[in-house]
Protein backbone atom coordinates (compact mmCIF):
# COMPACT_ATOMS: atom_id res chain seq x y z
CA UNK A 1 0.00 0.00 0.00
CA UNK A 2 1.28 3.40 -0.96
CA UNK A 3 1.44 6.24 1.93
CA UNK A 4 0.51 9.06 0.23
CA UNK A 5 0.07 11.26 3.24
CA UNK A 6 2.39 14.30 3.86
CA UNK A 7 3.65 15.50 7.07
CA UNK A 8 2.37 19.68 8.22
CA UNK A 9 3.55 21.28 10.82
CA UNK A 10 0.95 23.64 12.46
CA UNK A 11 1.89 26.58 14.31
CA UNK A 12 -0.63 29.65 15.86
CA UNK A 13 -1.03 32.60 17.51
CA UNK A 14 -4.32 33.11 19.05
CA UNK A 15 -5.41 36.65 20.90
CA UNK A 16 -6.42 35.55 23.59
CA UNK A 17 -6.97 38.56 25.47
CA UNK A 18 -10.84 38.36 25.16
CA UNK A 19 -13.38 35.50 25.93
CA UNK A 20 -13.70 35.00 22.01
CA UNK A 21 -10.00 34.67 21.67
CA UNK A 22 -9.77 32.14 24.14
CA UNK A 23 -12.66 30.27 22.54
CA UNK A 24 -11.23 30.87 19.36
CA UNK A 25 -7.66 29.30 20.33
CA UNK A 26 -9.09 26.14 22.54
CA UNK A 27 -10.96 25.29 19.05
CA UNK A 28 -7.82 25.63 16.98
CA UNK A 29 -6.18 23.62 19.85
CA UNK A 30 -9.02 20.75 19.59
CA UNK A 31 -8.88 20.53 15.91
CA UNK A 32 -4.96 20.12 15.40
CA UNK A 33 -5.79 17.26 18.57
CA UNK A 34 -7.86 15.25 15.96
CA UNK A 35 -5.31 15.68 13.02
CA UNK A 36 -2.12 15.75 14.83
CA UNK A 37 0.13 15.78 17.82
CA UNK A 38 1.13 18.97 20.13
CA UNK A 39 4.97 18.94 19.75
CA UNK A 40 4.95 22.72 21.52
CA UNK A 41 2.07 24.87 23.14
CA UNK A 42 0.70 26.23 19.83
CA UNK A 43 2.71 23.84 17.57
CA UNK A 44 1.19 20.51 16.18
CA UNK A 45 2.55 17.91 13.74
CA UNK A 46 0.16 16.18 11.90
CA UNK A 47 0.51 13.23 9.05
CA UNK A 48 -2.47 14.11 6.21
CA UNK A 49 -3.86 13.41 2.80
CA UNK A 50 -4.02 16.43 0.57
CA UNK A 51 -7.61 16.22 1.07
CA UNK A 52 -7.32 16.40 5.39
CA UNK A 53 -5.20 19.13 4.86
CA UNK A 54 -7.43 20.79 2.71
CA UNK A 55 -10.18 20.43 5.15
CA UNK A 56 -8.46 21.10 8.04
CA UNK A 57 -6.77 24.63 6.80
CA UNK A 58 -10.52 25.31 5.22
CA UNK A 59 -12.35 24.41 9.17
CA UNK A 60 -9.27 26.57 10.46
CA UNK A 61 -9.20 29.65 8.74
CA UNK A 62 -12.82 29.95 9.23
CA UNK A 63 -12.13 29.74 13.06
CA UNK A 64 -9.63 32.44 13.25
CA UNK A 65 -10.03 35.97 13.16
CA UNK A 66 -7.40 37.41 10.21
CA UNK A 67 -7.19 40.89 12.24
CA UNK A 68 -5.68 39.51 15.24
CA UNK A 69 -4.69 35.93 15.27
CA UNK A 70 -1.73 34.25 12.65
CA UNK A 71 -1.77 30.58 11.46
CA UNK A 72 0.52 28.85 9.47
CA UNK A 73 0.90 25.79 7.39
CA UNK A 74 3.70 24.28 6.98
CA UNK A 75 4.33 21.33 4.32
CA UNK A 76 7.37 19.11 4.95
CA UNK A 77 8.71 18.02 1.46
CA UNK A 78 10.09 15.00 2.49
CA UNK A 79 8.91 14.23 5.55
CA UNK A 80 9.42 15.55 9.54
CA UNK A 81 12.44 13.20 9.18
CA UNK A 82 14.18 15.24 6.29
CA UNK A 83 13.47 18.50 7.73
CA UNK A 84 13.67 18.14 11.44
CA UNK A 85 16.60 19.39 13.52
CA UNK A 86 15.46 18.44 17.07
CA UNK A 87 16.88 20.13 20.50
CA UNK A 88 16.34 19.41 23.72
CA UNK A 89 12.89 17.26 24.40
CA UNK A 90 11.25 16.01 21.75
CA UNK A 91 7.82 14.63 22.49
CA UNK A 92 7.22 13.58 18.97
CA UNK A 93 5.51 9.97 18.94
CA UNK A 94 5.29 7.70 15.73
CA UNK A 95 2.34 6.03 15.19
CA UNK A 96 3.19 4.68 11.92
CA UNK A 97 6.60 2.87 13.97
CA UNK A 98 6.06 -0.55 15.10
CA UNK A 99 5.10 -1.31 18.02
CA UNK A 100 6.83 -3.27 20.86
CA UNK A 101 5.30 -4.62 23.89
């Protein structure tokens, strides 16, 4: 079976000096939960299909507001793997790895 799913890296900035801001970022935070893993506090890797990722940029832009808040999509040509220079902790965990009991 052919993978064809490309690793994002999500990364926000939420105002979250009102009510509606903090509404606004625990939704972001909940969506990139259901697509991904939190890697950082605003930062989420997530494995998609083109189509997820379409979806998931579509269901977050219309969550954000544009005058205040920043969100960012970033495709990994390659993979995490080819791009990734980790420091420090890294609580990254593969779910495509095998696992050992």
């Amino acid at each position: 079976m052919i993978d064809n799913r490309i690793d994002v890296l999500i990364v926000y900035d939420i105002d979250t000096k009102t009510p509606e801001g903090r509404r606004r970022w625990r939704a972001i935070c909940q969506m990139c939960k259901d697509y991904g893993q939190r890697v950082q506090y605003s930062v989420f890797e997530c494995r998609l299909t083109q189509a997820q990722l379409e979806e998931m940029e579509s269901r977050a832009v219309d969550k954000i507001d544009e005058q205040v808040d920043s969100l960012r999509f970033y495709v990994l040509r390659g993979g995490r793997d080819a791009v990734l220079r980790a420091h420090g902790i890294d609580r990254y965990q593969d779910y495509d790895a095998p696992l050992v009991l």
